[in-house]
N, C-alpha and C. Protein backbone atom coordinates (compact mmCIF):
# COMPACT_ATOMS: atom_id res chain seq x y z
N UNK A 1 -19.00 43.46 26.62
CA UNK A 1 -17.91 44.08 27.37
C UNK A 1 -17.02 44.86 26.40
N UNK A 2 -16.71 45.60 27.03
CA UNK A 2 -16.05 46.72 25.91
C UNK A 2 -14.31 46.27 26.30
N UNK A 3 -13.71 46.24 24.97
CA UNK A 3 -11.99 45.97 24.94
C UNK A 3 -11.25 47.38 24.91
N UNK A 4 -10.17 47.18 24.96
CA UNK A 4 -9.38 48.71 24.69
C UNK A 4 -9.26 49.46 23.47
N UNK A 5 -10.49 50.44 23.51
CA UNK A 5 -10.34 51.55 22.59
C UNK A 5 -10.79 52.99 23.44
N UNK A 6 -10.17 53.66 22.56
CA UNK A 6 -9.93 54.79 22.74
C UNK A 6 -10.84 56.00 21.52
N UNK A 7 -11.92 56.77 21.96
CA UNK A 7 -11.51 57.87 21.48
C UNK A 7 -11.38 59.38 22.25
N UNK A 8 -11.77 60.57 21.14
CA UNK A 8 -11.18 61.98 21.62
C UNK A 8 -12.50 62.43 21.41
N UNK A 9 -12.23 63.10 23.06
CA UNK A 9 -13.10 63.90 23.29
C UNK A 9 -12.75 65.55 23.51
N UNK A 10 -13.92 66.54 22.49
CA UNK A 10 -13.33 67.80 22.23
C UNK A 10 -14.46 68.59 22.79
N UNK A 11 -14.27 69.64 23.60
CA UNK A 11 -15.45 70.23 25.06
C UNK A 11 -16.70 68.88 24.89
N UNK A 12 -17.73 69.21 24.38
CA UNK A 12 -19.05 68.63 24.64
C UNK A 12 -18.93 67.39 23.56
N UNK A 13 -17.89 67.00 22.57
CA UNK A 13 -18.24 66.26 21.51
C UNK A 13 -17.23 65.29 21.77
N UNK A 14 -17.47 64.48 20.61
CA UNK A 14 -16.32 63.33 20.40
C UNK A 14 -16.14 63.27 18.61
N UNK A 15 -14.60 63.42 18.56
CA UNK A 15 -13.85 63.36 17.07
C UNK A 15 -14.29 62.31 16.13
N UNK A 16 -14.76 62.87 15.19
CA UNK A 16 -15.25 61.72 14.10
C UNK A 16 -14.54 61.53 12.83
N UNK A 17 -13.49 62.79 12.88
CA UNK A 17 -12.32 62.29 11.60
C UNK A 17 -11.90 63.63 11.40
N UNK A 18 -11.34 64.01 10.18
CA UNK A 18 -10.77 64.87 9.28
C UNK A 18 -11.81 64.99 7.94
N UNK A 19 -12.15 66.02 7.61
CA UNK A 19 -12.72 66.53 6.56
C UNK A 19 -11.72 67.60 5.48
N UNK A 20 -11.07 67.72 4.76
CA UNK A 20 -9.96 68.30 3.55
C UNK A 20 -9.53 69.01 5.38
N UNK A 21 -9.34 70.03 5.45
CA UNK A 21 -8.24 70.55 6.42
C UNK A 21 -9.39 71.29 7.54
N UNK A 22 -10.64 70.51 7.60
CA UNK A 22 -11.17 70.83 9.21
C UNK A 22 -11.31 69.22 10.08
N UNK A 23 -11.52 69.93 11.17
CA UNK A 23 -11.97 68.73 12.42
C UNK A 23 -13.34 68.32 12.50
N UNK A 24 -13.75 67.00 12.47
CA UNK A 24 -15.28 67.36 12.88
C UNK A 24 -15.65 66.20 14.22
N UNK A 25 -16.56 66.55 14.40
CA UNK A 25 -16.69 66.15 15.24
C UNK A 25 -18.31 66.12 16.10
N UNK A 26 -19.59 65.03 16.88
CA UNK A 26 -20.37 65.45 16.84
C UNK A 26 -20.36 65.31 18.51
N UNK A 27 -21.91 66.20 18.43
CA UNK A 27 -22.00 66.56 20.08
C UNK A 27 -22.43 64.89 20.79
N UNK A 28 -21.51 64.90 22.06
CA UNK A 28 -21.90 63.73 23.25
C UNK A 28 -23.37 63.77 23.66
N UNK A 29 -23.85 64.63 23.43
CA UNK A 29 -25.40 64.38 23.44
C UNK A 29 -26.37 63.88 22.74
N UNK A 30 -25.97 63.31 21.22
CA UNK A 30 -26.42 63.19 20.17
C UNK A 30 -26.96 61.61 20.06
N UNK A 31 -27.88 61.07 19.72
CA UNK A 31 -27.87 60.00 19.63
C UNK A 31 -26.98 59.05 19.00
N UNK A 32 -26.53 57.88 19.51
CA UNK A 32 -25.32 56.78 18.32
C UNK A 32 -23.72 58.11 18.58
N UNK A 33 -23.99 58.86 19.84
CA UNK A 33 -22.40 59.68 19.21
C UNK A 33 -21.27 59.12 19.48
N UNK A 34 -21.48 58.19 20.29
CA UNK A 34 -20.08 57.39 20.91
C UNK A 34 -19.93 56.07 19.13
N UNK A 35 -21.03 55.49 19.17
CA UNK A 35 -20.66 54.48 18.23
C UNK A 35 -20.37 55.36 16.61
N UNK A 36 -20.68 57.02 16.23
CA UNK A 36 -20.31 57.64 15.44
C UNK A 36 -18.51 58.08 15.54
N UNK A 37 -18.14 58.25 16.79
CA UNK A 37 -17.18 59.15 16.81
C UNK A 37 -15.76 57.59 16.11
N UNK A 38 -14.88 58.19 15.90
CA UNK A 38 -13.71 57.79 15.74
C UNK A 38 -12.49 56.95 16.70
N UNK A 39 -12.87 55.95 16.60
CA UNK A 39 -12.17 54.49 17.73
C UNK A 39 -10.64 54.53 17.18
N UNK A 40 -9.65 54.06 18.44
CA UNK A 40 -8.75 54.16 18.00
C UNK A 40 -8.57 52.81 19.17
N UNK A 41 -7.64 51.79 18.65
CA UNK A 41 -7.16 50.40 19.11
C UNK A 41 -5.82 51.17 20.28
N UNK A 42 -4.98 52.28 20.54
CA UNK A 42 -4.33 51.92 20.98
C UNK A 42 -4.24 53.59 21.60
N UNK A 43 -3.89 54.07 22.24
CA UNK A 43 -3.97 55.33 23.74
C UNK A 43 -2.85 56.46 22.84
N UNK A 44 -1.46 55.54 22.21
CA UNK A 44 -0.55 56.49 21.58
C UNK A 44 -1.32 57.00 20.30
N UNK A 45 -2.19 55.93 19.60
CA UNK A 45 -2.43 56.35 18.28
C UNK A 45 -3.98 57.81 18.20
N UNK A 46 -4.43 57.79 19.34
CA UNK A 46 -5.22 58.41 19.77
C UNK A 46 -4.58 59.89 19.75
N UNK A 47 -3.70 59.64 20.04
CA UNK A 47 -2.68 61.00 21.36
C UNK A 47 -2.29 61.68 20.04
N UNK A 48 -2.03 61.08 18.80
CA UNK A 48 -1.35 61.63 18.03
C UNK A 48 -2.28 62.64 17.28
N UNK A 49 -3.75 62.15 17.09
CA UNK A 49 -4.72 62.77 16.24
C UNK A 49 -4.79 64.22 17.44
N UNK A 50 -4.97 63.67 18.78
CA UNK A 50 -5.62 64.69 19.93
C UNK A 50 -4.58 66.21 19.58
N UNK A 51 -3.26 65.24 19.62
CA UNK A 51 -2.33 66.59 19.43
C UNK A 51 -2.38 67.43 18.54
N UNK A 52 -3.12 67.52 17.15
CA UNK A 52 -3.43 68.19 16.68
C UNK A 52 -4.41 69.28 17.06
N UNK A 53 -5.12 69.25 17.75
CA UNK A 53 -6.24 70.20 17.72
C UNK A 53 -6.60 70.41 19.47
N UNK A 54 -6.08 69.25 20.17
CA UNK A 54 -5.92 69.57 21.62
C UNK A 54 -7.05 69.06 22.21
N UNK A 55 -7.43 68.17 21.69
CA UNK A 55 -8.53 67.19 21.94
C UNK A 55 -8.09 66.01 23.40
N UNK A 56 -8.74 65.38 24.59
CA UNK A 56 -8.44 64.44 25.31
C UNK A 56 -8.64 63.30 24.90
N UNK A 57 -7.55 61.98 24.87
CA UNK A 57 -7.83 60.81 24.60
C UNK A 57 -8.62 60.54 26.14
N UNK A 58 -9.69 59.56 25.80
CA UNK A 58 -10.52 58.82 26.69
C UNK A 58 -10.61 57.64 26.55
N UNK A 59 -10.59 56.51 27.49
CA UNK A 59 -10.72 54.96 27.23
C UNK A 59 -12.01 54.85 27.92
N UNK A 60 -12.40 54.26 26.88
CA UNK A 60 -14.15 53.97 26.30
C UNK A 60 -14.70 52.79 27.50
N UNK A 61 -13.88 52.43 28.20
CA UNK A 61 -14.39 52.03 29.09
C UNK A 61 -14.26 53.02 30.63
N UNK A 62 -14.11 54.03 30.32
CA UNK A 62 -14.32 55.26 31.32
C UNK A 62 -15.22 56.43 31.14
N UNK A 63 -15.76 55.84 29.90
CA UNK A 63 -17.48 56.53 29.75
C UNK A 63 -18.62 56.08 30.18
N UNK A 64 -19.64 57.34 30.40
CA UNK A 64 -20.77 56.78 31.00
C UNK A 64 -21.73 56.46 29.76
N UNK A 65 -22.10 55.14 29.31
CA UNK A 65 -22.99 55.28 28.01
C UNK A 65 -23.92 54.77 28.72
């Protein structure tokens, strides 16, 4: 059962961190991309990365895996 995390989802992908001053991020189609992308424990701490680049926080239990 999945607990409350959160990550960001950006058009087709999901956020996997910061690289020196780009975004990266890999495609939702990709195999392992949900358990690759970047978890966040709490909806504000999510919101803060999203606001950078304009990314949607999503709670991971409102995906279809």
């Amino acid at each position: 059962m999945l607990g409350n995390e959160f990550v960001i989802k950006i058009n087709n992908g999901y956020f996997t961190g910061f690289e020196d001053t780009k975004v990266t991020y890999i495609l939702d189609n990709q195999p392992y991309a949900y358990a690759i992308a970047m978890h966040y424990d709490t909806k504000e701490e999510a919101k803060k990365d999203a606001d950078v680049f304009g990314g949607q926080v999503v709670d991971v239990r409102d995906l279809e895996l």
